[in-house]
Protein backbone atom coordinates (compact mmCIF):
# COMPACT_ATOMS: atom_id res chain seq x y z
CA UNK A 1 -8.87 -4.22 29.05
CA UNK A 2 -6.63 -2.95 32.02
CA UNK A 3 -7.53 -0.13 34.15
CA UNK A 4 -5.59 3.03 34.09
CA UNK A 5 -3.45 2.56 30.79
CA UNK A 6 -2.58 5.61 29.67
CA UNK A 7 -4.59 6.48 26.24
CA UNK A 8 -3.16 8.85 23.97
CA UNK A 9 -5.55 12.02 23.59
CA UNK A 10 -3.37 14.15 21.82
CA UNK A 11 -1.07 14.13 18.31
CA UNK A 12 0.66 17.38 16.77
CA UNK A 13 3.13 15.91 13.63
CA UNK A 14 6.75 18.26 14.09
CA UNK A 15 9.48 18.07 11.82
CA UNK A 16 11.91 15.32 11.68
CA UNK A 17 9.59 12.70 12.28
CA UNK A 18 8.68 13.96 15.60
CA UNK A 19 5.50 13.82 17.33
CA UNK A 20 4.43 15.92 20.24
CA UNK A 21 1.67 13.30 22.30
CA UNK A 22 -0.44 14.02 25.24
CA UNK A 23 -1.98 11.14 27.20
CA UNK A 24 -4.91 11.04 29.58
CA UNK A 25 -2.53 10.60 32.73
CA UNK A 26 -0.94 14.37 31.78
CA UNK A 27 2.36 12.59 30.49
CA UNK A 28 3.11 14.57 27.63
CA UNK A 29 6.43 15.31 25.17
CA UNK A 30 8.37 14.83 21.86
CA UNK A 31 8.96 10.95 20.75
CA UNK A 32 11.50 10.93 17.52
CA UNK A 33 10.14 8.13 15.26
CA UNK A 34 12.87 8.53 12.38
CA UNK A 35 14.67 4.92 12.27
CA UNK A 36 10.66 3.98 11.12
CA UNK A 37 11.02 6.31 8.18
CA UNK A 38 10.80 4.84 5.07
CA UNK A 39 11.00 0.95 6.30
CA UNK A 40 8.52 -1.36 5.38
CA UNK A 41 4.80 0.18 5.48
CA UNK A 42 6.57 3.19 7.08
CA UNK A 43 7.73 3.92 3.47
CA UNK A 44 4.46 5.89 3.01
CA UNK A 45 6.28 8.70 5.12
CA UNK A 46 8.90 9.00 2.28
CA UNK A 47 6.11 11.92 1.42
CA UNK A 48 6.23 13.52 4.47
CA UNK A 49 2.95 15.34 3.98
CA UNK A 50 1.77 12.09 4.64
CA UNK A 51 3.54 11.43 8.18
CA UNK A 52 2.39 14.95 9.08
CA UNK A 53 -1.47 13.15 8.77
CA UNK A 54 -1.57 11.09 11.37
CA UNK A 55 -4.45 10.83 13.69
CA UNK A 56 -5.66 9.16 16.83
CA UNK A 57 -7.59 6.43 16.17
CA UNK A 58 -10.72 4.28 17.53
CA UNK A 59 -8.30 2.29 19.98
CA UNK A 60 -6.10 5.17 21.10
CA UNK A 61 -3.45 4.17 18.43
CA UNK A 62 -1.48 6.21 15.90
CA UNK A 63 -3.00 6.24 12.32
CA UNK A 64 -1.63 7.39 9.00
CA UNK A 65 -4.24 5.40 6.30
CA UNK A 66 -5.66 2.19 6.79
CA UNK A 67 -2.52 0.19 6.66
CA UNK A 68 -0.35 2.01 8.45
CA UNK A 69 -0.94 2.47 12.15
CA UNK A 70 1.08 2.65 15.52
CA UNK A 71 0.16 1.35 19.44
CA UNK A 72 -0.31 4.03 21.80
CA UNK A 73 1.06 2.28 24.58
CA UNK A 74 4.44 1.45 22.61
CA UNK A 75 4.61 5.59 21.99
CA UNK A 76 4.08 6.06 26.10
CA UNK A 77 6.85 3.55 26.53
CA UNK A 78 9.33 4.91 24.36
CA UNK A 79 8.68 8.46 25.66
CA UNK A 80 8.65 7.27 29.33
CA UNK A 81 11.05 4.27 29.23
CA UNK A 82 9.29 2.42 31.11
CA UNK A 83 8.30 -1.23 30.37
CA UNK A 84 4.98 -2.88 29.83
CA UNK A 85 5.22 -4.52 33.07
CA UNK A 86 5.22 -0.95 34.68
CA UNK A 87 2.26 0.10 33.37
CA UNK A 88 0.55 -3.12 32.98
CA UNK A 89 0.64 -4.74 36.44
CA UNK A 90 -0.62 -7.78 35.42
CA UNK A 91 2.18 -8.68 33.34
CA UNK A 92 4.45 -8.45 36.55
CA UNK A 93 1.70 -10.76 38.27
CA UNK A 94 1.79 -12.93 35.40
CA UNK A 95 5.94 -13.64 35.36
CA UNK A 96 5.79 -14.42 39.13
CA UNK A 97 3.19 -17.13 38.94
């Protein structure tokens, strides 16, 4: 596993399928996850009690049950913007070779 990739340590559920995240390098904020609502497995959140369940799990990934789960590192992007490549430096290293 890469050193220094942000792990998410932190999940409050808000309204409109928004999450307020905190990660272990202090980046912290709101990501909107509505255009997943109620789209293939993300149907489950048609219930919205059950979006507001969601949990950090083993890996530092999103969980709402056992078939339903999200990568942290896709959340930091899309509340960053930044790309993989940014925050994994071996991915830059890799498209130079």
């Amino acid at each position: 596993m890469e050193e220094n990739i942000p792990v998410l340590k932190e999940v409050k559920p808000l309204k409109n399928f928004r999450l307020h995240v905190k990660f272990s390098d202090g980046v912290k904020g709101e990501v909107n996850l509505s255009e997943f609502a109620g789209r293939g497995v993300f149907a489950l959140w048609n219930d919205y009690s059950q979006f507001e369940n969601v949990t950090i799990g083993s890996s530092g990934e999103l969980v709402w049950n056992k078939d339903v789960d999200m990568d942290g590192l896709g959340i930091y992007l899309k509340l960053t913007n930044k790309k993989p490549e940014d925050v994994l430096p071996r991915l830059q290293e890799r498209s130079h070779a």
